[in-house]
C-alpha atoms as a PDB file:
ATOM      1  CA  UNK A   1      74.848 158.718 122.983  1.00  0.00           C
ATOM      2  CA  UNK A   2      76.369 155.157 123.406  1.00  0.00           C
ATOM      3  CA  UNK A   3      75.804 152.665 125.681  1.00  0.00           C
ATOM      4  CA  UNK A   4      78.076 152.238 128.700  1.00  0.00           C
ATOM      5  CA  UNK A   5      80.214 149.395 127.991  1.00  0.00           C
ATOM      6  CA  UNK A   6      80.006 146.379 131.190  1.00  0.00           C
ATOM      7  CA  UNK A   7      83.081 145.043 132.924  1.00  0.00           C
ATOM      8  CA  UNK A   8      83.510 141.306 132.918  1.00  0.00           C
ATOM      9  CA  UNK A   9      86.440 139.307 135.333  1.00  0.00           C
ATOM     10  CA  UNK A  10      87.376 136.447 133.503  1.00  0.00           C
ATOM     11  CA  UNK A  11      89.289 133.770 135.311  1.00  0.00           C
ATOM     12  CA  UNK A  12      91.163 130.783 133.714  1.00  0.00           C
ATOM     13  CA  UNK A  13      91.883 127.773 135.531  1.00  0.00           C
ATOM     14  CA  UNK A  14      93.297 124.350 134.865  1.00  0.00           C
ATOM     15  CA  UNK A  15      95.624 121.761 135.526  1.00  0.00           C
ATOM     16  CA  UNK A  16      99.218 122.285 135.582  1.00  0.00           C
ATOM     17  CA  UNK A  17     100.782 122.338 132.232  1.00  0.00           C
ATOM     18  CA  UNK A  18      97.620 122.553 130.403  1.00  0.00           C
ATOM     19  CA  UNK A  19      98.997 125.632 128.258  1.00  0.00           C
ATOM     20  CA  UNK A  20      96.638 127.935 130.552  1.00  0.00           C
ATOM     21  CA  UNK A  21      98.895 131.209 130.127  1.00  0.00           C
ATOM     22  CA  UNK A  22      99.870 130.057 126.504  1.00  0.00           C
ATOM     23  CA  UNK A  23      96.074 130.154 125.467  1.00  0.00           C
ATOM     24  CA  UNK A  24      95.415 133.332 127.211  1.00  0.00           C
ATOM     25  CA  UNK A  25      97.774 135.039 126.114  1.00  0.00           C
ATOM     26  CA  UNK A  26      97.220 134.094 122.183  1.00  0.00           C
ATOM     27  CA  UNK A  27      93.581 134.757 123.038  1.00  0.00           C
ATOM     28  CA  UNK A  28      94.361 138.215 124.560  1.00  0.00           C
ATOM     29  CA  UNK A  29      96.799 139.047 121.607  1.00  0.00           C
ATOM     30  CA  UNK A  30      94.064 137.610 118.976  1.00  0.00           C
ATOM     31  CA  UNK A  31      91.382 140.250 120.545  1.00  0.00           C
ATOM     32  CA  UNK A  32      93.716 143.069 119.899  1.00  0.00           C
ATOM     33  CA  UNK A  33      94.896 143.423 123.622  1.00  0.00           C
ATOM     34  CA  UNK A  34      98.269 143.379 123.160  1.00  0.00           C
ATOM     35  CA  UNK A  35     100.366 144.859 120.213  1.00  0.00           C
ATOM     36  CA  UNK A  36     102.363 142.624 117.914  1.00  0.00           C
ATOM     37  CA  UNK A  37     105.451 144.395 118.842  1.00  0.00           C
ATOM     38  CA  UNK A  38     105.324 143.147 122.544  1.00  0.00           C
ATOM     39  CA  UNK A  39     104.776 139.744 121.227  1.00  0.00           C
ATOM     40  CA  UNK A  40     107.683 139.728 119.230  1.00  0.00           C
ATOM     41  CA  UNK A  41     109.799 140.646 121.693  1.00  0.00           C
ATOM     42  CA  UNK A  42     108.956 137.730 123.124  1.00  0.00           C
ATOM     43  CA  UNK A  43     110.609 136.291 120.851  1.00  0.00           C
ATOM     44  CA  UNK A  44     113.433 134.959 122.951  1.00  0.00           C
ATOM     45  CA  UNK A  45     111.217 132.267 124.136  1.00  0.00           C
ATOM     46  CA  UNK A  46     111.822 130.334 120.598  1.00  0.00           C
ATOM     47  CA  UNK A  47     115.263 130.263 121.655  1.00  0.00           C
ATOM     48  CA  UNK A  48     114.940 128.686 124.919  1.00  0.00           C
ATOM     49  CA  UNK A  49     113.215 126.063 122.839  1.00  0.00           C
ATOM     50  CA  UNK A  50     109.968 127.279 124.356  1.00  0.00           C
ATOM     51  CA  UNK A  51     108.228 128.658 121.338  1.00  0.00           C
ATOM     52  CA  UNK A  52     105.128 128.670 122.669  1.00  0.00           C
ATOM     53  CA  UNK A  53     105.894 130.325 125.661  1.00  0.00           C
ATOM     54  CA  UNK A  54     106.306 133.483 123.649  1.00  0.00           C
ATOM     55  CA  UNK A  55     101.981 134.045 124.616  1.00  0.00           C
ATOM     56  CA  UNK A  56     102.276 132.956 128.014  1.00  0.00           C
ATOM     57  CA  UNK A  57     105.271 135.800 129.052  1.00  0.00           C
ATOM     58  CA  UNK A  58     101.927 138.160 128.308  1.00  0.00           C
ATOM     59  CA  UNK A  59     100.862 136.513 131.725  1.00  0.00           C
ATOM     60  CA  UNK A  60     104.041 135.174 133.134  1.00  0.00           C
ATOM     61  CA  UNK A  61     105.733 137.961 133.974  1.00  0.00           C
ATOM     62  CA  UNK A  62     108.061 136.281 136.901  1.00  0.00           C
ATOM     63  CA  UNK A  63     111.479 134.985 136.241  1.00  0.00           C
ATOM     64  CA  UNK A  64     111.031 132.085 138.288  1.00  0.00           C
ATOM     65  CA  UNK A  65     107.984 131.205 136.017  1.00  0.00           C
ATOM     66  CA  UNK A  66     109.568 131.898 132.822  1.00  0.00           C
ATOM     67  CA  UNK A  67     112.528 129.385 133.528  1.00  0.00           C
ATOM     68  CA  UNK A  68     110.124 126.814 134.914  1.00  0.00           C
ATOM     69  CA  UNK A  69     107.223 127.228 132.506  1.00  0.00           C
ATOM     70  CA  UNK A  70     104.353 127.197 135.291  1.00  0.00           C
ATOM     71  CA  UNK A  71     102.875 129.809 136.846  1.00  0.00           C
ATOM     72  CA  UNK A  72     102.930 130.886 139.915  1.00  0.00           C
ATOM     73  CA  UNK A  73     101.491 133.908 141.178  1.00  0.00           C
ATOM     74  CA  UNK A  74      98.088 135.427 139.682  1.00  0.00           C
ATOM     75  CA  UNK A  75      98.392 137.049 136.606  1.00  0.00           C
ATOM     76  CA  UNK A  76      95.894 140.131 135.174  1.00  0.00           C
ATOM     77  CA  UNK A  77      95.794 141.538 132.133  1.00  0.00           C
ATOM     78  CA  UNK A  78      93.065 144.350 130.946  1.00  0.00           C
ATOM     79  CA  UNK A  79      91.978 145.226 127.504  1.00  0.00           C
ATOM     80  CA  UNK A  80      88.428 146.086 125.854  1.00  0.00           C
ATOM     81  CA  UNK A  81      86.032 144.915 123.021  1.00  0.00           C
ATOM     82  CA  UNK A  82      83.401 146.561 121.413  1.00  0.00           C
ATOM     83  CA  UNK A  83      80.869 145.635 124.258  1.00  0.00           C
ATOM     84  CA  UNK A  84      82.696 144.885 127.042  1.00  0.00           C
ATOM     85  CA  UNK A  85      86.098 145.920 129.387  1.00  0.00           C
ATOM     86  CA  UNK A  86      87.774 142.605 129.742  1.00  0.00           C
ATOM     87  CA  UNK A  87      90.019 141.618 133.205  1.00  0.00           C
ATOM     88  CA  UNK A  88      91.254 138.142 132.459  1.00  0.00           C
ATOM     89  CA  UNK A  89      93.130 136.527 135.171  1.00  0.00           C
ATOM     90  CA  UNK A  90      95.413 134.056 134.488  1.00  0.00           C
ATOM     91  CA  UNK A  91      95.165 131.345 138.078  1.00  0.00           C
ATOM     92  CA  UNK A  92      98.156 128.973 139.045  1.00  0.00           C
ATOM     93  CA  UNK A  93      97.402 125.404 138.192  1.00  0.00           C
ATOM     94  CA  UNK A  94     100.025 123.511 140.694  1.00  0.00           C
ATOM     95  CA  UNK A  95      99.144 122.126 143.567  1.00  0.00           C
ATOM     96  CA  UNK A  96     101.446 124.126 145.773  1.00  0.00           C
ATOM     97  CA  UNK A  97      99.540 127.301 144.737  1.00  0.00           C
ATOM     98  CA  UNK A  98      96.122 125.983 144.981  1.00  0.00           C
ATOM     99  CA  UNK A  99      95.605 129.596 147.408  1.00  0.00           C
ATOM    100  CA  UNK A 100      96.365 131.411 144.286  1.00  0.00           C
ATOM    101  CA  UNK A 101      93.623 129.653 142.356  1.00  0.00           C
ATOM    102  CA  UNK A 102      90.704 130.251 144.891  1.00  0.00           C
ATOM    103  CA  UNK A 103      91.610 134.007 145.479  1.00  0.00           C
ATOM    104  CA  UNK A 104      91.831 134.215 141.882  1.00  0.00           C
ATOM    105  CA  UNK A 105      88.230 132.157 141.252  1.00  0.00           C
ATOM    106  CA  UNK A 106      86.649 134.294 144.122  1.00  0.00           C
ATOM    107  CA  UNK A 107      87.317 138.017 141.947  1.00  0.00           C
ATOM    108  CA  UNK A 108      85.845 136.199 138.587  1.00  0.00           C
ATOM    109  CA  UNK A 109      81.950 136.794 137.006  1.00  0.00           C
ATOM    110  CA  UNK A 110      82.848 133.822 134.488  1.00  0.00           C
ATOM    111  CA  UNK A 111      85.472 130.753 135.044  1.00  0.00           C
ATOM    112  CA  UNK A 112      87.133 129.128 131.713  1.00  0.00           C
ATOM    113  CA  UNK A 113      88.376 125.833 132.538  1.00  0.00           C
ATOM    114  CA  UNK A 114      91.486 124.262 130.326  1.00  0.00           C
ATOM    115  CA  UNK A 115      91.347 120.923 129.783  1.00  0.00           C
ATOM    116  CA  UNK A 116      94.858 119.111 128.581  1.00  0.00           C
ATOM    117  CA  UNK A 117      94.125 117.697 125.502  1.00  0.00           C
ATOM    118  CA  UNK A 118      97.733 115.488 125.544  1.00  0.00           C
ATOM    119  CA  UNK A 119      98.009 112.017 125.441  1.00  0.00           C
ATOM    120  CA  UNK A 120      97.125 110.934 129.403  1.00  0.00           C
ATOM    121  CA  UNK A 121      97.238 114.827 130.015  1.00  0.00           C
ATOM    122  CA  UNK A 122      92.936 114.398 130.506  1.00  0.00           C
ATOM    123  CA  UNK A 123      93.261 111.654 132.271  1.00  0.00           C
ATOM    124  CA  UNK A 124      95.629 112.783 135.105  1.00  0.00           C
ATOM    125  CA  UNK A 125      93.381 116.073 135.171  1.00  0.00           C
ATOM    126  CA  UNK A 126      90.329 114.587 136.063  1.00  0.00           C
ATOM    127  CA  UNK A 127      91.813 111.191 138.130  1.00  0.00           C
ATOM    128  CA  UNK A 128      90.905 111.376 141.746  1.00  0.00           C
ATOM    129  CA  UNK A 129      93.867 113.714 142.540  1.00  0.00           C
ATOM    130  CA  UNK A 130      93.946 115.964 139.354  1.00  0.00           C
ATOM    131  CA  UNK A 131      94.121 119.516 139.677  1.00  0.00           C
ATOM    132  CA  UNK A 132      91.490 119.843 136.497  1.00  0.00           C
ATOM    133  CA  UNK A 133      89.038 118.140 138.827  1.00  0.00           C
ATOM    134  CA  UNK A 134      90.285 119.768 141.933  1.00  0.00           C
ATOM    135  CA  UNK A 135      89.761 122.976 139.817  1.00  0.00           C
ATOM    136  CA  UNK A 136      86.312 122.469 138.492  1.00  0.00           C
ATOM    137  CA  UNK A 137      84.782 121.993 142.310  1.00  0.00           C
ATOM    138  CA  UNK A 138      86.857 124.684 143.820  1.00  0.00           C
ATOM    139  CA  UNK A 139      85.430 126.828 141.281  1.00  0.00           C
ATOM    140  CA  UNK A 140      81.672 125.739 141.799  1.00  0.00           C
ATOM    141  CA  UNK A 141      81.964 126.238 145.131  1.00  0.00           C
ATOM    142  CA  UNK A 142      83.385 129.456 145.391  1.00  0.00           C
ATOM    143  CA  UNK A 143      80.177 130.515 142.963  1.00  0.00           C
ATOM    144  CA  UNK A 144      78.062 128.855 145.737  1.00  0.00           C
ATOM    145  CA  UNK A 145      78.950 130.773 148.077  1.00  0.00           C
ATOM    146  CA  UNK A 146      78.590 134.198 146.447  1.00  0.00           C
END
């Protein structure tokens, strides 16, 4: 007999515009957990001169985030490995949906932080007001208190 495969939340957080849903969704179509054929129907991104945006419409699934390129709401997306069923959930990283990010942080057994890697995109994350920073302690304190 086999083994009974675990279940692992996985929650992604970051600052806003730190490619988030865009890494995700790559990551989630790398592992096999979403056919090519969806991804290439994504294809229209490319021609709203968004080509990346073609793995983040795995998560983004809202008009209103597709034509502004951030996300809003909490995104989920299931698949499985060899050891393990996967729930990644994709959590908002502006400030105006900071709510979104804490209930989404509060369902996860492992957090993944983003960090920009853009010229002054670290720097704003972790300055006294970034959201990365904001992120990171919201997310250590919601472990706290479990």
């Amino acid at each position: 007999m086999g083994t009974e495969k675990s279940h692992i939340n996985i929650v992604v957080i970051g600052h806003v515009e730190s490619d988030k849903s865009t890494t995700t969704g790559h990551l989630i179509y790398k592992f096999g957990g979403i056919d090519k054929r969806v991804i290439e129907r994504f294809e229209e991104a490319a021609e709203m001169n968004k080509r990346s945006f073609k793995y983040a419409w795995v998560l983004d699934k809202l008009k209103a985030e597709r034509e502004r390129g951030i996300t809003v709401d909490i995104a989920l997306w299931k698949f499985e490995t060899t050891k393990y069923y996967c729930a990644v959930i994709d959590a908002p990283g502006h400030r105006d949906f900071i709510k979104n990010m804490i209930t989404s942080t509060s369902q996860g057994d492992c957090v993944v932080l983003i960090i920009d890697s853009t010229t002054g995109g670290f720097e704003a994350g972790i300055s006294k007001d970034g959201q990365t920073r904001e992120h990171a302690l919201l997310a250590f304190t919601v472990s706290l208190l479990e």
